[in-house]
N, C-alpha and C. Protein backbone atom coordinates (compact mmCIF):
# COMPACT_ATOMS: atom_id res chain seq x y z
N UNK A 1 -16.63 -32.13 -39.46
CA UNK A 1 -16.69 -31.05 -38.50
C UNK A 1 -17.80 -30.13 -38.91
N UNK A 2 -18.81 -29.69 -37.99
CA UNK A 2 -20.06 -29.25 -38.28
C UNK A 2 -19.85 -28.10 -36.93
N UNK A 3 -20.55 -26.66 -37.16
CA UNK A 3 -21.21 -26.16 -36.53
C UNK A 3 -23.05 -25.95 -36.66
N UNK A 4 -23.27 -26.12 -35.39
CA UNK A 4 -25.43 -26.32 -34.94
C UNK A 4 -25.30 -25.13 -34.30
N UNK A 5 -26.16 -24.37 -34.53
CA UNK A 5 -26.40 -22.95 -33.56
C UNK A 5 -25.42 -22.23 -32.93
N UNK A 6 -23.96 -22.32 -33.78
CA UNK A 6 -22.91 -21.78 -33.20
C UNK A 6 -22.10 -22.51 -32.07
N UNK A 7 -22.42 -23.91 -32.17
CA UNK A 7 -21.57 -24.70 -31.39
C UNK A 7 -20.97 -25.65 -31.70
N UNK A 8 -19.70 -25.93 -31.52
CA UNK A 8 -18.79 -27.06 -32.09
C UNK A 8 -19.44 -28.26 -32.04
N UNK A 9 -19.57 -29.15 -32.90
CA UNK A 9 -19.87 -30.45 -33.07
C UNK A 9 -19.35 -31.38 -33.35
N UNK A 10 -17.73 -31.29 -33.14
CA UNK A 10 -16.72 -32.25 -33.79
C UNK A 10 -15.53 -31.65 -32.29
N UNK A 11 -14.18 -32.17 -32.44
CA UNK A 11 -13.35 -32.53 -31.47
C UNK A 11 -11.77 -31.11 -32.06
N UNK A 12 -12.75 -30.20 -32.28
CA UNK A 12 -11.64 -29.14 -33.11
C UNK A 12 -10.51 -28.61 -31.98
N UNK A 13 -11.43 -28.29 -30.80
CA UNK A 13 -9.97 -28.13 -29.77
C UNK A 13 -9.38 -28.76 -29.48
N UNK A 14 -10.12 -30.36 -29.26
CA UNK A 14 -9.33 -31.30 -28.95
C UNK A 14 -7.49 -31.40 -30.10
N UNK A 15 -7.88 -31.51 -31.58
CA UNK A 15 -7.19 -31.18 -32.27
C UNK A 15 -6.16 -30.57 -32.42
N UNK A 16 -6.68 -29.10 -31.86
CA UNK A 16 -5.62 -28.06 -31.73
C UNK A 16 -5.08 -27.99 -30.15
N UNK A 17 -5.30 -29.01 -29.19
CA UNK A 17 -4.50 -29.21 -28.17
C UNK A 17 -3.48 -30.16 -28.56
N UNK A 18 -3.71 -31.27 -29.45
CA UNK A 18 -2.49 -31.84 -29.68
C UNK A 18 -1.82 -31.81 -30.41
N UNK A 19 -1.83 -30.63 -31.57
CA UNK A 19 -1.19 -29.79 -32.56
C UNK A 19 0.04 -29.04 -31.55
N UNK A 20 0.01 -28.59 -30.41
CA UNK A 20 0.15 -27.38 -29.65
C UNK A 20 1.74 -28.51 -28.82
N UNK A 21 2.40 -27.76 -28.94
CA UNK A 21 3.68 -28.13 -28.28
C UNK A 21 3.47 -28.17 -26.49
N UNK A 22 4.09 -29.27 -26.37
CA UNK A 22 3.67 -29.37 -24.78
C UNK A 22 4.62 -28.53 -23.69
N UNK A 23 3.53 -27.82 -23.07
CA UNK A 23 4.26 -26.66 -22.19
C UNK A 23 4.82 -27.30 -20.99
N UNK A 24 5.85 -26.84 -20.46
CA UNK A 24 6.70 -27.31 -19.58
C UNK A 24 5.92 -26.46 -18.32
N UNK A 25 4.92 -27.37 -17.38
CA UNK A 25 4.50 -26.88 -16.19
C UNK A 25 4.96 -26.67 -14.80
N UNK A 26 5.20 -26.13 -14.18
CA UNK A 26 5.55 -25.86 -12.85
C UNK A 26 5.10 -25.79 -11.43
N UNK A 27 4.72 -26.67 -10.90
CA UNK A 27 3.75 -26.51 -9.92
C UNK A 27 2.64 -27.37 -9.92
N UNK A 28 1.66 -27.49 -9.13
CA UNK A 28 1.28 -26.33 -8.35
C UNK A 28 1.60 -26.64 -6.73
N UNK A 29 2.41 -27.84 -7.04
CA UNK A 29 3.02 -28.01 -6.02
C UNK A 29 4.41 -27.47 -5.24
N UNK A 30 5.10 -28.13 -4.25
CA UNK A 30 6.36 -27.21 -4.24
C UNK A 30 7.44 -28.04 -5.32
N UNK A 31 8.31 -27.25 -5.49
CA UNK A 31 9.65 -27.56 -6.50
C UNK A 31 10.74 -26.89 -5.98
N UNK A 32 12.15 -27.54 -6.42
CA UNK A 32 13.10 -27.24 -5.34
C UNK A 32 14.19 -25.89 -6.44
N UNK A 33 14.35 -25.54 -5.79
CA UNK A 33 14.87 -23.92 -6.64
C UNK A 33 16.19 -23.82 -5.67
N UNK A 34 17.40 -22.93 -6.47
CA UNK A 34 18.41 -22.61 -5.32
C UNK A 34 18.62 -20.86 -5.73
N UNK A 35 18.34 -20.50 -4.58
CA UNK A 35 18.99 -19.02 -4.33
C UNK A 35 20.55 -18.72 -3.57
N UNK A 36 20.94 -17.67 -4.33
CA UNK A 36 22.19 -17.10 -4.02
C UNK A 36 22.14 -16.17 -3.15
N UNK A 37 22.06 -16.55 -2.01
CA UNK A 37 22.03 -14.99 -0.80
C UNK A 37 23.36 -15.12 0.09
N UNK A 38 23.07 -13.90 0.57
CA UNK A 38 24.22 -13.33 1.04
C UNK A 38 25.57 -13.99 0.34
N UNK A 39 25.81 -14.25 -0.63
CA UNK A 39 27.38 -15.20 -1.44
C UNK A 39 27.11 -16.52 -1.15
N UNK A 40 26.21 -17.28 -0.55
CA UNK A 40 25.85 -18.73 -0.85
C UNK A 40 24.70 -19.32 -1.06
N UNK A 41 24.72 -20.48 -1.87
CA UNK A 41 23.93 -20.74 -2.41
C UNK A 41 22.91 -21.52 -1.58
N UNK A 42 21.60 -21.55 -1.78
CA UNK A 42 20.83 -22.10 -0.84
C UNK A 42 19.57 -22.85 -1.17
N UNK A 43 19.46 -24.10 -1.21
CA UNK A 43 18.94 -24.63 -2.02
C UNK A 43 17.26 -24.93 -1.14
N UNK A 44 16.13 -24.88 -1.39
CA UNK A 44 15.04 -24.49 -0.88
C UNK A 44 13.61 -25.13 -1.67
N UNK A 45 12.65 -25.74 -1.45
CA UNK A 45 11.28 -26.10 -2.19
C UNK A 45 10.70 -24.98 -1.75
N UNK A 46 9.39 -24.40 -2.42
CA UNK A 46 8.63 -24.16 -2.40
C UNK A 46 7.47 -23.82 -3.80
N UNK A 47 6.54 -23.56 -3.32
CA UNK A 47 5.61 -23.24 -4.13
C UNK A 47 5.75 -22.15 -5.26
N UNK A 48 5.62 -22.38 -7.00
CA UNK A 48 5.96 -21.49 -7.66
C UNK A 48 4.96 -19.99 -6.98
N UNK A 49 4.08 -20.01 -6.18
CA UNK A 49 3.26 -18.61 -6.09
C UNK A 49 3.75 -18.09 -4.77
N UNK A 50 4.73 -18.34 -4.26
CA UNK A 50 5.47 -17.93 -3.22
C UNK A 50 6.86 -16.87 -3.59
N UNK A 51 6.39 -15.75 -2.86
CA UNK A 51 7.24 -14.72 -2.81
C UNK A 51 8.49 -14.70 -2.12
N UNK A 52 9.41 -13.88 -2.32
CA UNK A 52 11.47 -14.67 -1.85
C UNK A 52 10.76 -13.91 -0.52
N UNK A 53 9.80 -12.86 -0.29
CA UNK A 53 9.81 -12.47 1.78
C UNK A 53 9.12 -13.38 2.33
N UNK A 54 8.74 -14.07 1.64
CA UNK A 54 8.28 -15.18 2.37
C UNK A 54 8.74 -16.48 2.66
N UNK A 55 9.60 -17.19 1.38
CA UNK A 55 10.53 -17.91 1.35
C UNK A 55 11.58 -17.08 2.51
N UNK A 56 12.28 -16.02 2.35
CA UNK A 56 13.23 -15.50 3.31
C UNK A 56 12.72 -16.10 4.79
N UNK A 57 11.62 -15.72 5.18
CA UNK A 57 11.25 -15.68 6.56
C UNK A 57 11.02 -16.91 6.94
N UNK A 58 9.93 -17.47 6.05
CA UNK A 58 9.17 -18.96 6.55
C UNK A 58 10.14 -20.17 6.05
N UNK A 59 11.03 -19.97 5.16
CA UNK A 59 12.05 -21.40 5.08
C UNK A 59 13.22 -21.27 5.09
N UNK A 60 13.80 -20.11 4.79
CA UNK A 60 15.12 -19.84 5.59
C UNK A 60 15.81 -19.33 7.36
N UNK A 61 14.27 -18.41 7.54
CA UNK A 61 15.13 -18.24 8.69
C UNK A 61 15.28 -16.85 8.68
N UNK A 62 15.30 -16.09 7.56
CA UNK A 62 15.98 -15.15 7.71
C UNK A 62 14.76 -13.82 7.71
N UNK A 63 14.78 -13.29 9.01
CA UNK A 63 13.35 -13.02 9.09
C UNK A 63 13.81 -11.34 9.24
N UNK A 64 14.62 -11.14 8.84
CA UNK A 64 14.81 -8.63 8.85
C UNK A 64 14.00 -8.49 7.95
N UNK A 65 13.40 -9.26 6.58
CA UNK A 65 12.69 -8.77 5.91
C UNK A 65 11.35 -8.55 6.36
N UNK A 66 10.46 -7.19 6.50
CA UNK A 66 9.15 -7.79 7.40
C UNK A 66 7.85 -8.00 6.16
N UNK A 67 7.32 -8.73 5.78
CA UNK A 67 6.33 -8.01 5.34
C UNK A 67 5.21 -7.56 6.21
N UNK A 68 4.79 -6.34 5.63
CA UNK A 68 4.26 -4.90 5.96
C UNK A 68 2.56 -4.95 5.52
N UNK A 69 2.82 -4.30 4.35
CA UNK A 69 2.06 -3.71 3.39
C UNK A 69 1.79 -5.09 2.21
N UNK A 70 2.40 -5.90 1.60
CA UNK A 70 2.75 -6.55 0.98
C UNK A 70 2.04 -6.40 -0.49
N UNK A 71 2.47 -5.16 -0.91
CA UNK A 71 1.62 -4.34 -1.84
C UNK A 71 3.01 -3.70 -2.83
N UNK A 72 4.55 -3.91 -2.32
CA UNK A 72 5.19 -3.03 -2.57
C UNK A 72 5.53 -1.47 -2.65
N UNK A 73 4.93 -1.29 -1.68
CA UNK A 73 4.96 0.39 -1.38
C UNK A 73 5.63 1.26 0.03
N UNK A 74 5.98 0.01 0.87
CA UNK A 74 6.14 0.16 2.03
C UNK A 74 7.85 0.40 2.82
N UNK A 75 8.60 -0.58 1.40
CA UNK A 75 9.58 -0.76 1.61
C UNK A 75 10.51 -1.61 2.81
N UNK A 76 9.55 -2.16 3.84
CA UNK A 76 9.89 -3.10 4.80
C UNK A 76 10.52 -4.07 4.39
N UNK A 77 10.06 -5.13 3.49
CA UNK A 77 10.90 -6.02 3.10
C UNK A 77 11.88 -6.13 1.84
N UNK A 78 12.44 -5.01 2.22
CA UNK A 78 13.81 -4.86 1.47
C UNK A 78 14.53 -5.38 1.06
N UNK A 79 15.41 -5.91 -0.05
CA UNK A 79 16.32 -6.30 -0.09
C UNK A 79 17.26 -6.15 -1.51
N UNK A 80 18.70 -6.63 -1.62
CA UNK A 80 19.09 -5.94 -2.46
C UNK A 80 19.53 -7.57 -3.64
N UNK A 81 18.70 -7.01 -4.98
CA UNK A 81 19.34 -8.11 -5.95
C UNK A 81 19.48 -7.45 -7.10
N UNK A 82 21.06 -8.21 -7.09
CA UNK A 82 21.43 -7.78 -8.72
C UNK A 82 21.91 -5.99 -8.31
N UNK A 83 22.25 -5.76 -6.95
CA UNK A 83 22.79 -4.45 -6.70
C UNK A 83 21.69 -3.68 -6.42
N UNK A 84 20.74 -3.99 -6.79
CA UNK A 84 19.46 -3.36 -6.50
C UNK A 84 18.35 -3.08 -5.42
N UNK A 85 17.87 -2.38 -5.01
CA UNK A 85 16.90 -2.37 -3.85
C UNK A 85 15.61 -2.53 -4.58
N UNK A 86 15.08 -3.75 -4.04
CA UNK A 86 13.86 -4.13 -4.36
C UNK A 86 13.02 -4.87 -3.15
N UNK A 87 11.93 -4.50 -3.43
CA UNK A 87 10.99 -5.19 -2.53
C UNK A 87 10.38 -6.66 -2.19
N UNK A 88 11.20 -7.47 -1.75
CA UNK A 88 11.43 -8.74 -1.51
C UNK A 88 9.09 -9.38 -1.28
N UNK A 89 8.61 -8.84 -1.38
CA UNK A 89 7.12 -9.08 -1.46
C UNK A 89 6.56 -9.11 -3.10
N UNK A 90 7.24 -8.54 -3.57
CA UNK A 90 6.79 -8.22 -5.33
C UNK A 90 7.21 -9.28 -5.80
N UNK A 91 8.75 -9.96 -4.84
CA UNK A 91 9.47 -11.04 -6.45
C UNK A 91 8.72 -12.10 -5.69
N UNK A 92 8.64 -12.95 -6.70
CA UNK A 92 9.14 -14.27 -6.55
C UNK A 92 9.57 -15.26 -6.11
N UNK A 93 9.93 -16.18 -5.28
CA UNK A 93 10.94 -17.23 -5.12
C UNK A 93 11.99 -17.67 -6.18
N UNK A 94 10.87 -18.35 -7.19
CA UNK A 94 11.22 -18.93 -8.26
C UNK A 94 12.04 -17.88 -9.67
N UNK A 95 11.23 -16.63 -9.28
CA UNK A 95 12.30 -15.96 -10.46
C UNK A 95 13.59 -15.37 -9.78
N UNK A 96 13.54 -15.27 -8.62
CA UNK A 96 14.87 -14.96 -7.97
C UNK A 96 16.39 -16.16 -8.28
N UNK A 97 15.88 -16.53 -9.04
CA UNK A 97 16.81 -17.81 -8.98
C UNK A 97 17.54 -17.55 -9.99
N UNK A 98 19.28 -17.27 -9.95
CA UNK A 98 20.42 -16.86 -10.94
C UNK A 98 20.68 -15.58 -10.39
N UNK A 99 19.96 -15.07 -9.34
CA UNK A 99 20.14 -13.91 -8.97
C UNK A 99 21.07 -13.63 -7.97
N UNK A 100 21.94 -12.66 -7.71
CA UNK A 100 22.61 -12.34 -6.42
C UNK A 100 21.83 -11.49 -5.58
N UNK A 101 21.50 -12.05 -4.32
CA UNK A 101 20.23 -11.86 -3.34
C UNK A 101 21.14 -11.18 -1.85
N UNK A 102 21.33 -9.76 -1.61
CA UNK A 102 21.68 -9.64 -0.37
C UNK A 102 20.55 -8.84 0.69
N UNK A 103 20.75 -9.61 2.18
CA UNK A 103 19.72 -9.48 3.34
C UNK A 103 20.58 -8.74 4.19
N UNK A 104 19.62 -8.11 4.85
CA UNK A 104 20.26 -7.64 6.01
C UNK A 104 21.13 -8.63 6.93
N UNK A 105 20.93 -9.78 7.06
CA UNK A 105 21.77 -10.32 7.83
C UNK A 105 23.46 -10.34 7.40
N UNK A 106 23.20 -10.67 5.89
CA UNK A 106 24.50 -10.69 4.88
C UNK A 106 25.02 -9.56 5.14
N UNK A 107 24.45 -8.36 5.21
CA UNK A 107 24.89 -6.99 5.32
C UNK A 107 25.94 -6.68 6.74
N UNK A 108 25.17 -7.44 7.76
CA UNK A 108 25.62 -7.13 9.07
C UNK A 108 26.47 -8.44 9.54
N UNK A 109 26.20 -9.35 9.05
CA UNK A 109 27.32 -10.42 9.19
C UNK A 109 27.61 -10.64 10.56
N UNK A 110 26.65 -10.83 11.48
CA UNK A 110 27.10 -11.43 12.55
C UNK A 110 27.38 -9.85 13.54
N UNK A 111 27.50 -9.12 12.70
CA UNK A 111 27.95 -7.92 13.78
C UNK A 111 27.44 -6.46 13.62
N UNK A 112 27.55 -5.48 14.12
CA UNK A 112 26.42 -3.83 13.76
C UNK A 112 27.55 -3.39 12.51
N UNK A 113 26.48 -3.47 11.26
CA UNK A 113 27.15 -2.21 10.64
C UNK A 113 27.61 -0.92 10.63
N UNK A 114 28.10 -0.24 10.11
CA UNK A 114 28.10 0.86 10.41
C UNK A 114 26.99 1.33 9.95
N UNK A 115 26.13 1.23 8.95
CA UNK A 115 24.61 1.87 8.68
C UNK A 115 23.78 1.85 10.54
N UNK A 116 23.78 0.33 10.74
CA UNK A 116 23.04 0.23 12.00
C UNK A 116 23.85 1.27 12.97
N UNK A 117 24.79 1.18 13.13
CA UNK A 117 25.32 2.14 14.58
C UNK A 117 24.68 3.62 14.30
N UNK A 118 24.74 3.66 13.12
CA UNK A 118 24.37 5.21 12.69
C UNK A 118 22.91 5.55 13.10
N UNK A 119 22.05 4.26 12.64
CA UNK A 119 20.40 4.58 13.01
C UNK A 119 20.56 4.67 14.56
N UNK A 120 21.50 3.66 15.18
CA UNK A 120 20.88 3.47 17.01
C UNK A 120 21.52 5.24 17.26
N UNK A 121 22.43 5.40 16.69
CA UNK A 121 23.23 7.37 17.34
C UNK A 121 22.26 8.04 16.80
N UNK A 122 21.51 8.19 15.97
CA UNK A 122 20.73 8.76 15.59
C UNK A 122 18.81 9.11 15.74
N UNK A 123 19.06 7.98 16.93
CA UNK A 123 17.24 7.86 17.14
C UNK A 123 16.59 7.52 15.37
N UNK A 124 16.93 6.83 14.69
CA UNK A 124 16.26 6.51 13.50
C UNK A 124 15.51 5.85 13.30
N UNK A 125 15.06 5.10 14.97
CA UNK A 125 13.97 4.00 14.65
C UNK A 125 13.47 4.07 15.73
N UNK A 126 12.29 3.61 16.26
CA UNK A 126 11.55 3.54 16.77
C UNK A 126 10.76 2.35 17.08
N UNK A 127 9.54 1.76 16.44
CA UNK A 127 8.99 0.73 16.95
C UNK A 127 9.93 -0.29 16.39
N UNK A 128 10.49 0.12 15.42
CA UNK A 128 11.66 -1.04 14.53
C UNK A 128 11.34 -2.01 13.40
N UNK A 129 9.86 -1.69 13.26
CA UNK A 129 9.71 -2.64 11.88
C UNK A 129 9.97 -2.14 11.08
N UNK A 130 9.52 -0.85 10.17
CA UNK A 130 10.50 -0.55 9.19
C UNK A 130 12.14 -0.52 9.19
N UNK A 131 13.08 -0.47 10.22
CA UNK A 131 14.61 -0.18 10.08
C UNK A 131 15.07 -1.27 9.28
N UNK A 132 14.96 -2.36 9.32
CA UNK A 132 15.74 -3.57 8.31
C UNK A 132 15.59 -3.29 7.08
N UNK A 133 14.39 -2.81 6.66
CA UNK A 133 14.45 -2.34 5.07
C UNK A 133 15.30 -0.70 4.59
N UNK A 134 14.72 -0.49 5.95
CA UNK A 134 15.55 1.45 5.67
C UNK A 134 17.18 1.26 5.62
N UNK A 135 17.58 -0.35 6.41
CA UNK A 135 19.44 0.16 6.46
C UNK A 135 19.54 -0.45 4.74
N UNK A 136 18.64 -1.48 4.72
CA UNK A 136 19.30 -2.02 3.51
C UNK A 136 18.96 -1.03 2.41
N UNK A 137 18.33 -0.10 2.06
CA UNK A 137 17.96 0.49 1.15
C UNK A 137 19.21 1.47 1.42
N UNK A 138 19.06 2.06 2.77
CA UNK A 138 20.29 2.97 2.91
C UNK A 138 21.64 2.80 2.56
N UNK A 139 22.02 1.09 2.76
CA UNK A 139 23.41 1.08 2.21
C UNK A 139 23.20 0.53 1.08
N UNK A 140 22.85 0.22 0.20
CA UNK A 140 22.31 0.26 -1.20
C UNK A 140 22.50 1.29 -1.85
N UNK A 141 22.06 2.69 -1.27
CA UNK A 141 21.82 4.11 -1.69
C UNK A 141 23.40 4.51 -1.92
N UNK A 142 23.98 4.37 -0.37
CA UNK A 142 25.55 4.88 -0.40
C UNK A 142 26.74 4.52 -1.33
N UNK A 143 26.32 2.81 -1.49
CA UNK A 143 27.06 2.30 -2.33
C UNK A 143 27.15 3.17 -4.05
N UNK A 144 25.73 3.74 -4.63
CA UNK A 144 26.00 4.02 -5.54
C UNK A 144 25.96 5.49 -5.36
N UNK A 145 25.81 6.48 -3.78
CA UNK A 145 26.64 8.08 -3.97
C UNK A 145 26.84 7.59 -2.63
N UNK A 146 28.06 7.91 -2.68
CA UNK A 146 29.10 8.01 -1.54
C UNK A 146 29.00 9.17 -0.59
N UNK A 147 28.90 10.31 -1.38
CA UNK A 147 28.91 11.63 -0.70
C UNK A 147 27.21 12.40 -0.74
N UNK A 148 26.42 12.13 -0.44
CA UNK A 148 25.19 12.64 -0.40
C UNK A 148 24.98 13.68 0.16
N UNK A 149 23.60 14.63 -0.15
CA UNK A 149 23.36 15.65 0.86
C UNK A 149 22.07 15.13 1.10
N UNK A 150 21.91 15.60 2.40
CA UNK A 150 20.62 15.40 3.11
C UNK A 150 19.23 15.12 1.68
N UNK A 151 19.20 16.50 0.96
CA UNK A 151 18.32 15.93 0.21
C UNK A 151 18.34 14.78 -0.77
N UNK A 152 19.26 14.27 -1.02
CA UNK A 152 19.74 13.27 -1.70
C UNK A 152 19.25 11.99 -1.35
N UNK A 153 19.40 12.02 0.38
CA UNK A 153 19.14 10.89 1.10
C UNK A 153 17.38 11.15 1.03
N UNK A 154 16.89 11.88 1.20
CA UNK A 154 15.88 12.31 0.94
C UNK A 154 15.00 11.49 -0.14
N UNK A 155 15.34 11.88 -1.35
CA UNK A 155 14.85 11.18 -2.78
C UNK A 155 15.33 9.85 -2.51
N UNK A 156 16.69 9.46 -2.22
CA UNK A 156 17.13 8.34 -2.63
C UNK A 156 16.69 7.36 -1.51
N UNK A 157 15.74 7.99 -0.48
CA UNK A 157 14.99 6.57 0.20
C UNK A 157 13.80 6.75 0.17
N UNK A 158 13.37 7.50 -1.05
CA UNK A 158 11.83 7.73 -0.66
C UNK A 158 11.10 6.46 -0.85
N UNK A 159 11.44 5.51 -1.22
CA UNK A 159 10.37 4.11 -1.25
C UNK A 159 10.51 3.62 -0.29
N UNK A 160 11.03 4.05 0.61
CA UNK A 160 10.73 3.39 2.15
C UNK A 160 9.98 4.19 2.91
N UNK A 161 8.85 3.79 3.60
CA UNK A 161 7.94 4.56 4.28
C UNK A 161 7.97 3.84 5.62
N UNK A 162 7.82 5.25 6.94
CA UNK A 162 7.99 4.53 8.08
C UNK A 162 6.49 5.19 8.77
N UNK A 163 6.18 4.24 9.68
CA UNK A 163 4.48 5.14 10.09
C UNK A 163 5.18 5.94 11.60
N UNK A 164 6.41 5.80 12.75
CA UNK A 164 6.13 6.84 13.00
C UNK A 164 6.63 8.00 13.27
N UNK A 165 7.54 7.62 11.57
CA UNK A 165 7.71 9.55 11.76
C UNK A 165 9.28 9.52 11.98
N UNK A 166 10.14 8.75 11.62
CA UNK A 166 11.39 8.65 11.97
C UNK A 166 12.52 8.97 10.96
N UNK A 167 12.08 9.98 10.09
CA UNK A 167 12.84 10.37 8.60
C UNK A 167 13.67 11.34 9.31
N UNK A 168 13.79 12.08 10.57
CA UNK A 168 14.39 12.81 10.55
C UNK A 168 16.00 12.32 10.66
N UNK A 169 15.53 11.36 11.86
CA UNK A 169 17.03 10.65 12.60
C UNK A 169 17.22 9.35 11.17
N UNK A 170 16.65 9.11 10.29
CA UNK A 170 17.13 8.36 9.26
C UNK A 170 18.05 9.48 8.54
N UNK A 171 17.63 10.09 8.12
CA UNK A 171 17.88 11.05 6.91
C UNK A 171 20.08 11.36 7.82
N UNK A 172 19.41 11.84 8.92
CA UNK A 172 21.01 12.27 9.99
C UNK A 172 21.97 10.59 10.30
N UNK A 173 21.59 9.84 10.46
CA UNK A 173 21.86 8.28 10.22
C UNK A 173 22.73 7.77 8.97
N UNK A 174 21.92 8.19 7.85
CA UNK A 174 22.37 7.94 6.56
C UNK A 174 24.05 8.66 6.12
N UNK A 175 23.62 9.86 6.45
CA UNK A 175 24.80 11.04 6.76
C UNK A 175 26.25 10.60 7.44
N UNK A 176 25.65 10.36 8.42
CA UNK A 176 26.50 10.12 9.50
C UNK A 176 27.46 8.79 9.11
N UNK A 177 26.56 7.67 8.81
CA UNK A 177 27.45 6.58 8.08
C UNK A 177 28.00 6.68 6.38
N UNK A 178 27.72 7.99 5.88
CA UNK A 178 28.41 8.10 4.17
C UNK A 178 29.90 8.62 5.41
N UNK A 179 30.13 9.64 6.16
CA UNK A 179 30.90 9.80 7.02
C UNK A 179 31.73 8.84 7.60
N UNK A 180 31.61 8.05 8.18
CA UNK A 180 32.09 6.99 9.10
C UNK A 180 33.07 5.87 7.97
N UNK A 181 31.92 5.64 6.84
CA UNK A 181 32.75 4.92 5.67
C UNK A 181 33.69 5.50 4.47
N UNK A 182 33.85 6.52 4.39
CA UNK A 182 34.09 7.27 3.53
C UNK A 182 34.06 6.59 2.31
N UNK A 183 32.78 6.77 1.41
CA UNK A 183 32.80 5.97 0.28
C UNK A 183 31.25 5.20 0.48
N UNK A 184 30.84 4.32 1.48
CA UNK A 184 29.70 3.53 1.69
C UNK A 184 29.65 2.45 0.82
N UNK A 185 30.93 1.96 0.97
CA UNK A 185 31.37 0.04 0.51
C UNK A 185 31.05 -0.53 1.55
N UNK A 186 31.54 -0.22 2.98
CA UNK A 186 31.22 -0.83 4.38
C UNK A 186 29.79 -0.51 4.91
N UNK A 187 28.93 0.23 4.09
CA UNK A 187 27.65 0.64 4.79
C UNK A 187 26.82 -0.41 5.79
């Protein structure tokens, strides 16, 4: 093994590639992964560089999530894992997997929540692409304070942004359904 003018002259990486434990690759094709949404399991291919709002929409079906912004800032494609409100554009497909994944559809089950009745009494939406992320964030919010005050709801949805202007009848919405549920288990 020789270096000439600072350049390898012998097979040294080669070497230290087969020194090197072989990494378990993924991709770059699709691979089949199963997610846990709404309480069942759902078994799905796609591409490890594919995000769950996109998996949600383009191979499940399940299209309340919108992407927006797809920057994570927007809060449109909402959703709740692991109890959590997170932005279904940031994760993953593939790391969502072991996770408990709930959608707005899971939320509403076939029928108006009480979060939703609250936005339609409330004028809380408007053109309607942000509302699927605002209920799910909203009953997300309730679940962990039950009894909120306006400013509460305030902070506690500020990662949802709507362009036009519909925080007022959200904010009275949110209210209205900690009310209706007493508690916001049924949100």
């Amino acid at each position: 093994m020789g270096v000439t003018g600072g350049v390898l002259t012998t097979g040294v990486l080669e070497q230290e590639a087969e020194a090197a434990p072989a990494a378990h690759v993924v991709g770059p094709g699709e691979v089949p992964i199963t997610l846990h949404i709404n309480g069942k399991p759902v078994n799905v291919k796609v591409e490890p560089r594919t995000t769950l709002c996109d998996t949600l929409r383009h191979r499940l079906d399940l299209t309340a999530a919108k992407r927006v912004c797809d920057r994570g800032t927007c809060g449109a494609c909402s959703v709740i894992i692991d109890g959590k409100v997170m932005y279904s554009c940031t994760v993953l497909a593939i790391d969502a997997q072991g996770r408990k994944i709930e959608t707005l559809e899971g939320i509403s089950a076939g029928r108006m929540s009480p979060m939703a009745a609250a936005f339609v009494d409330n004028d809380a939406q408007q053109c309607g692409y942000c509302t699927p992320g605002f209920v799910v964030a909203a009953k997300n919010f309730l679940d962990r304070h039950p009894n909120p005050t306006e400013e509460d709801v305030k902070r506690g949805l500020g990662g949802n942004l709507c362009r036009c202007g519909t925080y007022m009848g959200v904010r009275k919405a949110v209210l209205q359904a900690a009310k209706m549920t007493r508690g916001g288990s049924n949100a």
